[in-house]
Protein backbone atom coordinates (compact mmCIF):
# COMPACT_ATOMS: atom_id res chain seq x y z
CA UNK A 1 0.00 0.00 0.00
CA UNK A 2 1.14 3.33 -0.93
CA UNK A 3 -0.19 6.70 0.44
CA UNK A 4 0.27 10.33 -1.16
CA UNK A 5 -1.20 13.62 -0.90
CA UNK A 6 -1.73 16.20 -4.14
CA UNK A 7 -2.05 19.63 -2.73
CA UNK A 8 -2.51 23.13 -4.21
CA UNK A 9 -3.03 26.11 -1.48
CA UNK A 10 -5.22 24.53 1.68
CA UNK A 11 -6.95 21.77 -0.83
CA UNK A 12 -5.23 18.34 -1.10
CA UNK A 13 -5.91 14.87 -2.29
CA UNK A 14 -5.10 11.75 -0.66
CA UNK A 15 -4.42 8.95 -2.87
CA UNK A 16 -3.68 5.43 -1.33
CA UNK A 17 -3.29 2.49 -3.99
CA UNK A 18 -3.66 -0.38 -2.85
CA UNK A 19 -2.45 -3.04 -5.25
CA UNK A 20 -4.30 -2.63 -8.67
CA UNK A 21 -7.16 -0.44 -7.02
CA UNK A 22 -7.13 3.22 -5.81
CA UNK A 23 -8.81 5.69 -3.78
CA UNK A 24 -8.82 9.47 -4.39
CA UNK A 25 -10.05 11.25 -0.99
CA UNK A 26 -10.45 15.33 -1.23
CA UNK A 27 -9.02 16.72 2.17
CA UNK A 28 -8.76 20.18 3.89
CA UNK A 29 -5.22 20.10 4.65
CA UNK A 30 -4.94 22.86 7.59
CA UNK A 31 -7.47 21.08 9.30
CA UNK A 32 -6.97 17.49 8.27
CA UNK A 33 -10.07 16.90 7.67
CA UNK A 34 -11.79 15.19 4.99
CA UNK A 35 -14.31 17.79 2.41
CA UNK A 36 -16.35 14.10 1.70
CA UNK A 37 -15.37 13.67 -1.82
CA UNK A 38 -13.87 10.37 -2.41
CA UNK A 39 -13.30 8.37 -5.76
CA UNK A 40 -12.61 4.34 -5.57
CA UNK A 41 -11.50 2.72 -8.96
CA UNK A 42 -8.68 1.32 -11.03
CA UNK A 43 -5.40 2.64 -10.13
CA UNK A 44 -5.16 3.71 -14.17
CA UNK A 45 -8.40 5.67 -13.48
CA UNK A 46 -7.36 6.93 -10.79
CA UNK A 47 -4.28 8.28 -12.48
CA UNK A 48 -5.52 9.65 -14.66
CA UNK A 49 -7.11 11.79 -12.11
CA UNK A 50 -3.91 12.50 -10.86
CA UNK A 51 -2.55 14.05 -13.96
CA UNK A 52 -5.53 16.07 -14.26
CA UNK A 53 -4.64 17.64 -10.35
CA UNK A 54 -0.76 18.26 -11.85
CA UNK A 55 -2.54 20.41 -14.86
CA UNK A 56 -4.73 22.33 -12.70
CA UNK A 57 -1.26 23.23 -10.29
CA UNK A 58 -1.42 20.50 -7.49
CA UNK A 59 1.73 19.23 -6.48
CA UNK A 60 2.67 15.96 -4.51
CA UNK A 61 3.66 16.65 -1.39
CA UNK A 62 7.53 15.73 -0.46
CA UNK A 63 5.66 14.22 3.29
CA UNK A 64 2.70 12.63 4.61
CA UNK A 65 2.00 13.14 7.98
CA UNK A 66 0.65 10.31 10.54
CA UNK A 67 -2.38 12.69 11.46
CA UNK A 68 -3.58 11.20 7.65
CA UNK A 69 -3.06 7.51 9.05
CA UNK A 70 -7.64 7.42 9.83
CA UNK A 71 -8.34 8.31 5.98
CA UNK A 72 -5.47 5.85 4.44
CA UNK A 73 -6.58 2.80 7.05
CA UNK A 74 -10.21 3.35 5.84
């Protein structure tokens, strides 16, 4: 299992893949909370999604903190 968040300003995704299936969870990243916006598929769907968060200016983050650990345990 893999974990990694997209974020752009105070908006973030988490994306955990989990062998050849992904989830896609939209977070508030100040306040660690999730905005209830979540996307389970294919990992290719789900990066697909990914490469449409780099073209709209979200960047993966270079950490993941353990306050994430609830949403990638789901």
């Amino acid at each position: 299992m893999e974990s990694f968040i997209y974020a752009k300003d105070n908006d973030g995704y988490l994306v955990t893949i989990r062998g050849d299936f992904a989830e896609m969870t939209k977070v508030d990243l100040d306040r660690h909370v999730s905005k209830y916006i979540r996307l389970e598929a294919p990992v290719e769907h789900i990066r697909s999604s990914v490469k449409k968060l780099i073209s709209q200016g979200y960047k993966l983050s270079n950490q993941l903190e353990l306050s994430w650990q609830h949403f990638i345990d789901a």
